[in-house]
C-alpha atoms as a PDB file:
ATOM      1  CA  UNK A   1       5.946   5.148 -14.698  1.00  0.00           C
ATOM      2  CA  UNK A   2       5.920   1.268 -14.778  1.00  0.00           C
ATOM      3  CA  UNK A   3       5.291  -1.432 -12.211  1.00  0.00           C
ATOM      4  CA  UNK A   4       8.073  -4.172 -11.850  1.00  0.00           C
ATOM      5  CA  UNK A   5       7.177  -7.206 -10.096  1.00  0.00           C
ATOM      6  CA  UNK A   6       9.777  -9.467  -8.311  1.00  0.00           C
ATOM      7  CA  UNK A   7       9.952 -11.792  -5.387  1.00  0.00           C
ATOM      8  CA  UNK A   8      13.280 -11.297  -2.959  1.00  0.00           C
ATOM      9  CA  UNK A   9      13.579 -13.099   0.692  1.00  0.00           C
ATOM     10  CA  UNK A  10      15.017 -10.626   2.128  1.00  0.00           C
ATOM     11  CA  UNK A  11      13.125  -8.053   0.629  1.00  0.00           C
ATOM     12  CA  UNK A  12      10.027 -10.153   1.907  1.00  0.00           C
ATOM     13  CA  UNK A  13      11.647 -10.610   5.736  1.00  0.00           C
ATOM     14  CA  UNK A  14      11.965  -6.613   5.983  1.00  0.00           C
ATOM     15  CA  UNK A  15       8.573  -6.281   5.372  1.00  0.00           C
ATOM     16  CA  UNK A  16       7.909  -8.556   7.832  1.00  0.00           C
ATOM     17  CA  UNK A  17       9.892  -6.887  10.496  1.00  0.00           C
ATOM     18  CA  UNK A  18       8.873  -3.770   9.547  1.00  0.00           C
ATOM     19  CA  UNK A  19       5.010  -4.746   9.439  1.00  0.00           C
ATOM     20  CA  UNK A  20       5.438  -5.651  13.414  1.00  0.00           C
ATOM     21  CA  UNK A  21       6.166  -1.631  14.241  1.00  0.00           C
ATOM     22  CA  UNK A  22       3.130  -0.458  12.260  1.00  0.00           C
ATOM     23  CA  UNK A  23       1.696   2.644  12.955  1.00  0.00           C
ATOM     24  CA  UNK A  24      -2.083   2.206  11.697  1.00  0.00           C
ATOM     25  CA  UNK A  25      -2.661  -1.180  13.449  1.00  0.00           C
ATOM     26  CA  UNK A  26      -1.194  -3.142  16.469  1.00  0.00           C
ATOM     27  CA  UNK A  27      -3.032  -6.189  15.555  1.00  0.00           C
ATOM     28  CA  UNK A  28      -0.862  -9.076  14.618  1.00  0.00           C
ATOM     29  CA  UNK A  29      -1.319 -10.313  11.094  1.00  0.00           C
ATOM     30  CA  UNK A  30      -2.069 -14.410  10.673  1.00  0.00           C
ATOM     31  CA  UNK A  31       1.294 -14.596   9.342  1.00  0.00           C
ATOM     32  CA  UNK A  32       2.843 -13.054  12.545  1.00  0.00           C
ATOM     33  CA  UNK A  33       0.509 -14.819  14.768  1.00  0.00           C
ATOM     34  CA  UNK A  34       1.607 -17.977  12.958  1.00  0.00           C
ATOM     35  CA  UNK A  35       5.737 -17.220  12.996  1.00  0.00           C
ATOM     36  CA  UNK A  36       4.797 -15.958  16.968  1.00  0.00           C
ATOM     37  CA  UNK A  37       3.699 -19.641  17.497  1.00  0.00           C
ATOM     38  CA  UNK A  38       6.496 -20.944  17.321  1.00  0.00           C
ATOM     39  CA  UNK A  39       9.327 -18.878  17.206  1.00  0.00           C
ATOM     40  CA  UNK A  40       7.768 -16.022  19.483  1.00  0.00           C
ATOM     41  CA  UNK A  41       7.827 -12.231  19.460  1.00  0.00           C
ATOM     42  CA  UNK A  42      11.731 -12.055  18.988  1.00  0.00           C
ATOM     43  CA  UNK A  43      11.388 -11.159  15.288  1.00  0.00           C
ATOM     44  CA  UNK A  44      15.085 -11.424  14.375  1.00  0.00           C
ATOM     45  CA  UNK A  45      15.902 -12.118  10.185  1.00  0.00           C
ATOM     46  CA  UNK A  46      17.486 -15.173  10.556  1.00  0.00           C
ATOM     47  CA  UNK A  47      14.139 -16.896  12.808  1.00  0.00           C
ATOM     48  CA  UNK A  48      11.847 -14.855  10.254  1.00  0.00           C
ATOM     49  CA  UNK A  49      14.099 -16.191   6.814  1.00  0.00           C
ATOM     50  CA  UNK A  50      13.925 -19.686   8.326  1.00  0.00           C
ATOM     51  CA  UNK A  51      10.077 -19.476   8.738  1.00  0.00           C
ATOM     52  CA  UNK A  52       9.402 -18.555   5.506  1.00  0.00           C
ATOM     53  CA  UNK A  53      11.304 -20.911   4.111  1.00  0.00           C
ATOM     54  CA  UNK A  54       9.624 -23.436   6.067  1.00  0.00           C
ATOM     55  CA  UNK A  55       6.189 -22.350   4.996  1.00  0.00           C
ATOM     56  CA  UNK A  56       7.446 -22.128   1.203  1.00  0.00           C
ATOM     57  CA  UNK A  57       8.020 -26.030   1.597  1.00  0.00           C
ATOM     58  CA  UNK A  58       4.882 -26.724   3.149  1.00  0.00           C
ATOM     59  CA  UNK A  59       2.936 -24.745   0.251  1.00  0.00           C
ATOM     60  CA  UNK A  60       5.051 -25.205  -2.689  1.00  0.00           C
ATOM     61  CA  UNK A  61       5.405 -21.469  -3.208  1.00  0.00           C
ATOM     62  CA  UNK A  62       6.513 -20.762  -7.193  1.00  0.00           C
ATOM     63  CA  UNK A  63       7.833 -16.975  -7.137  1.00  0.00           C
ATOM     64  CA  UNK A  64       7.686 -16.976 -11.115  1.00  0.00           C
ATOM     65  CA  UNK A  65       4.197 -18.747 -11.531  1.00  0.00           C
ATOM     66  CA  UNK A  66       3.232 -15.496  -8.754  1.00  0.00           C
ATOM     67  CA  UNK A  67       4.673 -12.726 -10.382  1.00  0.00           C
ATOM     68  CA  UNK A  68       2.834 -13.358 -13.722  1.00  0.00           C
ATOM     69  CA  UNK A  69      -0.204 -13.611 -11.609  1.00  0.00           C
ATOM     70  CA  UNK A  70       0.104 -10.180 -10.282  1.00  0.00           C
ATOM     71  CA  UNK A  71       1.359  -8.918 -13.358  1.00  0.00           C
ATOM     72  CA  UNK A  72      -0.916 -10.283 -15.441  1.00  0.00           C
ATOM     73  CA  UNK A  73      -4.190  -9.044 -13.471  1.00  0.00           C
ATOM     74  CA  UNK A  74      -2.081  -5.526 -13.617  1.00  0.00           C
ATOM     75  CA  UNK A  75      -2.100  -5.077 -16.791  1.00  0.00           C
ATOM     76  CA  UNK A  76      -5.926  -5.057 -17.143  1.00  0.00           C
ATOM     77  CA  UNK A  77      -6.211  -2.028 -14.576  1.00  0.00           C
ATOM     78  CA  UNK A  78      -2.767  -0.270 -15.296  1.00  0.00           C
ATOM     79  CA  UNK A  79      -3.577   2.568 -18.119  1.00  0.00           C
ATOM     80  CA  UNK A  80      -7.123   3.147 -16.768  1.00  0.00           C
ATOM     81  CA  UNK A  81      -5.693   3.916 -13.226  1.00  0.00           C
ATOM     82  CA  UNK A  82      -2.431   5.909 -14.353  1.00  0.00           C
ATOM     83  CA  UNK A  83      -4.672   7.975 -16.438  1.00  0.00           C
ATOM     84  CA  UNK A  84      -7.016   8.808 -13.784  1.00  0.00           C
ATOM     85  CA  UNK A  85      -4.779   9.016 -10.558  1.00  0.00           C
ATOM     86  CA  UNK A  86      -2.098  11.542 -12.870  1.00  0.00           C
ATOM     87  CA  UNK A  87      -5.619  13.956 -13.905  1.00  0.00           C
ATOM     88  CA  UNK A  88      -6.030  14.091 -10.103  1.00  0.00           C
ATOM     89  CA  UNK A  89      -3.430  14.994  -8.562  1.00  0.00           C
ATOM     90  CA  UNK A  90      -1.901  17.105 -11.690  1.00  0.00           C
ATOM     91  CA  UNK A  91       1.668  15.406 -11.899  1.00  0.00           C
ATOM     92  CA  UNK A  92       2.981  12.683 -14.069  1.00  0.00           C
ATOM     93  CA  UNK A  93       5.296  10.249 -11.069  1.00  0.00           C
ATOM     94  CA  UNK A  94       8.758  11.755 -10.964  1.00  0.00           C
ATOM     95  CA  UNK A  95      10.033   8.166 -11.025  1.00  0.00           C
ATOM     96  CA  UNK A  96      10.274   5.757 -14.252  1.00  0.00           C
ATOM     97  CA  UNK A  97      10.186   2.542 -12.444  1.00  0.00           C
ATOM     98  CA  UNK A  98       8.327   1.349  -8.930  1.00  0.00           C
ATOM     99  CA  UNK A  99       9.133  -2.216  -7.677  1.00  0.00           C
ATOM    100  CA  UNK A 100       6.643  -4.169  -6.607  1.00  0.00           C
ATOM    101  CA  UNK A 101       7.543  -7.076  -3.648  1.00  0.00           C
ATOM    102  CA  UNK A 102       6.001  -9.712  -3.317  1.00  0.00           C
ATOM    103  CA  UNK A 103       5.397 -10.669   0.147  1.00  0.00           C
ATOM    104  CA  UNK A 104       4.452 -14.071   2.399  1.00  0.00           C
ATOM    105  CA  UNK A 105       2.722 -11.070   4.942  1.00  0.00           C
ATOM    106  CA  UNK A 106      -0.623  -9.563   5.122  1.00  0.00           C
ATOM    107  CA  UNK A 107       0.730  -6.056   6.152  1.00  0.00           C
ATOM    108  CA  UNK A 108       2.161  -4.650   2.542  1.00  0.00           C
ATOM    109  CA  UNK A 109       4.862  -1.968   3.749  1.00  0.00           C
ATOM    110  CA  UNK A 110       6.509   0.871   1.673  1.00  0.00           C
ATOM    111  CA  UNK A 111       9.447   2.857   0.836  1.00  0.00           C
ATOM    112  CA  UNK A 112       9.068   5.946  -1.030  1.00  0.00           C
ATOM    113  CA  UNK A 113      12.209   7.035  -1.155  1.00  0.00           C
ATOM    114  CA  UNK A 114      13.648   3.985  -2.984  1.00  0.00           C
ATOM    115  CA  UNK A 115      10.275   3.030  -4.949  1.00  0.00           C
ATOM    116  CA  UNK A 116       9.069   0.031  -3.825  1.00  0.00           C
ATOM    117  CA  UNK A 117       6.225  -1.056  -1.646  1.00  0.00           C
ATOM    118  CA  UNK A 118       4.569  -4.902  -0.984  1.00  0.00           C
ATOM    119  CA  UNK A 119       1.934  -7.316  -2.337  1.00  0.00           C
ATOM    120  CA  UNK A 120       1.031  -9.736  -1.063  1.00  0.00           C
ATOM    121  CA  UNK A 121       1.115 -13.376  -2.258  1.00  0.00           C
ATOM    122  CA  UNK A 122      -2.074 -15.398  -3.449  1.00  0.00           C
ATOM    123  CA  UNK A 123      -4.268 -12.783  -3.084  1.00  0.00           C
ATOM    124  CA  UNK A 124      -6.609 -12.011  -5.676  1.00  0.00           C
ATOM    125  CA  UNK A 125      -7.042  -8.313  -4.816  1.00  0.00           C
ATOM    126  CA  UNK A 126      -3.291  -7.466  -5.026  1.00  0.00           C
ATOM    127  CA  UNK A 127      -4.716  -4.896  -7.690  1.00  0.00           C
ATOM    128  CA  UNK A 128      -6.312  -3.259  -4.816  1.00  0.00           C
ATOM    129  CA  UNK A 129      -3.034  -3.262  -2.438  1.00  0.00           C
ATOM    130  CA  UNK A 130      -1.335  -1.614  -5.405  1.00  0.00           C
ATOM    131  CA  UNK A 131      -3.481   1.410  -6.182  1.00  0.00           C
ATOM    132  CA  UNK A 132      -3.642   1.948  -2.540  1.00  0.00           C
ATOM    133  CA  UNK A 133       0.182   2.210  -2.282  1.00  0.00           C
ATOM    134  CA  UNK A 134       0.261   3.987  -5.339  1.00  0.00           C
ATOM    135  CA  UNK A 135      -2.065   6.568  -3.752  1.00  0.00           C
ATOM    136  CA  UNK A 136       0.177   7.213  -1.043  1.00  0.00           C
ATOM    137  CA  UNK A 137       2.962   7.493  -3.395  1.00  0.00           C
ATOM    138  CA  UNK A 138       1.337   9.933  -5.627  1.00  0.00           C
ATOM    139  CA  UNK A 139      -0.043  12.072  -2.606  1.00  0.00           C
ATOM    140  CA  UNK A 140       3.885  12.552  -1.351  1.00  0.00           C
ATOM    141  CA  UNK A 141       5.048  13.689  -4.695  1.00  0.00           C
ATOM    142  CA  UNK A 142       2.250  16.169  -5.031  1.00  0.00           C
ATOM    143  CA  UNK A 143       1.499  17.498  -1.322  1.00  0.00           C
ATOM    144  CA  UNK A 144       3.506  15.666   1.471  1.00  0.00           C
ATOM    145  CA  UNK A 145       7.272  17.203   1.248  1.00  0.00           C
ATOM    146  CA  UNK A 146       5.667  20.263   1.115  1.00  0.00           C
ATOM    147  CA  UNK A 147       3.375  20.056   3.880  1.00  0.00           C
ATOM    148  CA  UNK A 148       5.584  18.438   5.996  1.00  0.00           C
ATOM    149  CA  UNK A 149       8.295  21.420   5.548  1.00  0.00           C
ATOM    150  CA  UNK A 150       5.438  23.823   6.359  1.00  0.00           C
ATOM    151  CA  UNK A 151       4.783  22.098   9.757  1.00  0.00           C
ATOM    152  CA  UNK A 152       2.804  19.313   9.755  1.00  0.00           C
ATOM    153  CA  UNK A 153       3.055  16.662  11.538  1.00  0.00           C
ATOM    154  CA  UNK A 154       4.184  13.177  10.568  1.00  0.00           C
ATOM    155  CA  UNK A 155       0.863  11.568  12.644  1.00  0.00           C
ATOM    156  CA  UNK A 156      -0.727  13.935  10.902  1.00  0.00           C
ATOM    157  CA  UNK A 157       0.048  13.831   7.581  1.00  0.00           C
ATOM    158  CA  UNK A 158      -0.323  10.100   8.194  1.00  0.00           C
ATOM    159  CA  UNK A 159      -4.095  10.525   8.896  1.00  0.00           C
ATOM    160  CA  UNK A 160      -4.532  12.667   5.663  1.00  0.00           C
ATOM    161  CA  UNK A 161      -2.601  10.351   3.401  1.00  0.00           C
ATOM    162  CA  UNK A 162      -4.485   6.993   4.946  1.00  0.00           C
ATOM    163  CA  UNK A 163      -7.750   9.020   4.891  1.00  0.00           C
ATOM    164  CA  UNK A 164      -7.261  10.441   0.956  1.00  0.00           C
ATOM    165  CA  UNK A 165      -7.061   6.234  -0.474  1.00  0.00           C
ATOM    166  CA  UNK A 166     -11.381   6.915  -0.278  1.00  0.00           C
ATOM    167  CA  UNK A 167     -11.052   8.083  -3.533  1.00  0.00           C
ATOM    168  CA  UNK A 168     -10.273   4.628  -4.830  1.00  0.00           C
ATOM    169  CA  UNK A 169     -14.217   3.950  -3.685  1.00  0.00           C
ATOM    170  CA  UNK A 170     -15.057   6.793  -5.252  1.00  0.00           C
ATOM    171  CA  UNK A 171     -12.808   7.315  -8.675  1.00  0.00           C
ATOM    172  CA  UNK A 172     -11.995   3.614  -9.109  1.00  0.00           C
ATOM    173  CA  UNK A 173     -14.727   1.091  -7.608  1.00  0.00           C
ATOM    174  CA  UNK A 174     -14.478  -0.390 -11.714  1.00  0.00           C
ATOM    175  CA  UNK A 175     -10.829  -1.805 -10.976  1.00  0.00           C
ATOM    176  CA  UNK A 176     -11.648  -2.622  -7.037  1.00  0.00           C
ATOM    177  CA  UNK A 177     -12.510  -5.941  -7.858  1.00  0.00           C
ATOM    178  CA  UNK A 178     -15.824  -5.867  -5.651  1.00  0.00           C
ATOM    179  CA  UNK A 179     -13.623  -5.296  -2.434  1.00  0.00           C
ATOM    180  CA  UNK A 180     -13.807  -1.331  -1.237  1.00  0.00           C
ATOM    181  CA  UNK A 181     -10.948   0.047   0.454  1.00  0.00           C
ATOM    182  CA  UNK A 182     -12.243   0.427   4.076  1.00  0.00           C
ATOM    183  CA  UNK A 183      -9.278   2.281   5.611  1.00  0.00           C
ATOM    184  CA  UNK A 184      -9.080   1.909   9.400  1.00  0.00           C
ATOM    185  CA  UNK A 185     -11.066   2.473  12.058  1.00  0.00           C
ATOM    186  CA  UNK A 186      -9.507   5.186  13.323  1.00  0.00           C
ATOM    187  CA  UNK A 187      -9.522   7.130  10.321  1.00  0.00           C
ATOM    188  CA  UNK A 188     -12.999   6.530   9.577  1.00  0.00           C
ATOM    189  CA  UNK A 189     -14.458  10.264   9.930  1.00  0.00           C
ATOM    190  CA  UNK A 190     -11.818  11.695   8.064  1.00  0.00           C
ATOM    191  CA  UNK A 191     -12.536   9.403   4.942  1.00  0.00           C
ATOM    192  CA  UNK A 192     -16.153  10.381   4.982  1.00  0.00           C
ATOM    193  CA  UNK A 193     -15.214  14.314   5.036  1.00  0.00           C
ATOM    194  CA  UNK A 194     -13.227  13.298   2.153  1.00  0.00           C
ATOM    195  CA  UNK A 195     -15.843  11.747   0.472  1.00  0.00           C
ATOM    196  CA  UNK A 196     -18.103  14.234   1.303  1.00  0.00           C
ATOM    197  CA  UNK A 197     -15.550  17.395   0.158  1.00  0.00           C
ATOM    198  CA  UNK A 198     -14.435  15.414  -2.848  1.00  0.00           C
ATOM    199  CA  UNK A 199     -17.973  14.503  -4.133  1.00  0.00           C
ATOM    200  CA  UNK A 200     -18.474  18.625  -3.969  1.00  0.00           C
ATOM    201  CA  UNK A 201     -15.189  20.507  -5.274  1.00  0.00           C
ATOM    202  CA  UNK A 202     -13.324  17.112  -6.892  1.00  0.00           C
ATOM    203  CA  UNK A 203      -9.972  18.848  -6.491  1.00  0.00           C
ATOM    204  CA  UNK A 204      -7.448  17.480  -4.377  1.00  0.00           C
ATOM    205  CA  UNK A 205      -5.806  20.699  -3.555  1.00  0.00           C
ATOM    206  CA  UNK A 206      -8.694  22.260  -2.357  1.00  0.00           C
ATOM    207  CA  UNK A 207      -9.659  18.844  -0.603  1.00  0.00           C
ATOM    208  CA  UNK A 208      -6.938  18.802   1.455  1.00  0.00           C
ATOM    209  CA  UNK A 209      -6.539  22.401   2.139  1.00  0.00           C
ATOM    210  CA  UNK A 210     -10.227  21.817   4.227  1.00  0.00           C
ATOM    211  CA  UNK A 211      -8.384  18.656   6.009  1.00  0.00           C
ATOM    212  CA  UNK A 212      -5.726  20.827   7.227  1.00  0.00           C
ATOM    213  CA  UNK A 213      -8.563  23.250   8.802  1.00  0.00           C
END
């Protein structure tokens, strides 16, 4: 499985729209807050395409010159955290390729069923955003058809798959860049069971078969 990086507008305004109807947090990002300034909360492509485009000319924004950047700070973490997250959950990703988006928004969405998911620009932990995606990714390939099909519930599954990225403080603080992944707040007891079962039986399975309990 490899990473490409690209930049695509209108890759980078459905993200945006799609960031708005989030699940895990109502809060508005700055880049939101900023397009709901002056444009409002009518989030339609055409308003969201123009604002970007507006704030591309205000900062100069080089797609090329960012995709090397993410790429290039990648590529130090890459093998160490395939090798890891694969011995975890026991499967090698079903997929050869995963794009990677670059995006003007602080909310990074995802799409599993195509393989992509969202960076975002200029920031300097994008290696963090990535593992963090690629943690929910892996956990659907290994546990979340199934459990779905078996009953569980979407919010539900949504807890355990939010709750399971603690073991990137726990199996991967080297390549977290000094930044821990703190999850949100509503998910915050469910992380430290999973740090607690994890640091005991280190088995995912088993892990999330006490979750489900």
């Amino acid at each position: 499985m490899k990473l490409h990086f690209a930049y695509d507008i209108e890759k980078d305004i459905e993200n945006f729209i799609k960031g708005t109807r989030a699940v895990n947090s109502k809060k508005p990002t700055k880049f939101q807050t900023s397009f709901s300034e002056k444009y409002g909360d009518n989030f339609e492509a055409e308003k969201v395409k123009a604002f970007i485009e507006e704030q591309d000319k205000i900062s100069g924004f080089d797609a090329n010159k960012e995709i090397v950047a993410v790429e290039e700070r990648w590529k130090i973490a890459e093998p160490i955290f395939i090798e890891r997250v694969e011995k975890i959950f026991g499967i090698s990703y079903p997929a050869p390729i995963i794009t990677v988006y670059l995006t003007h928004n602080q909310r990074c969405t995802y799409n599993i069923e195509e393989n992509y998911f969202f960076v975002q620009i200029g920031s300097e932990f994008s290696n963090n955003t990535i593992m963090h995606e690629l943690l929910h990714f892996y956990t659907w390939h290994a546990f979340g058809k199934k459990l779905l099909d078996e009953g569980l519930s979407k919010l539900a599954y949504n807890d355990i798959k939010e709750s399971l990225t603690e073991l990137l403080n726990l199996e991967f603080s080297d390549l977290l860049n000094g930044k821990p992944d703190n999850g949100y707040p509503q998910h915050q007891e469910m992380r430290a069971e999973v740090k607690r079962l994890w640091l005991e039986i280190k088995n995912i399975q088993a892990v999330i078969g006490k979750l489900l309990k």
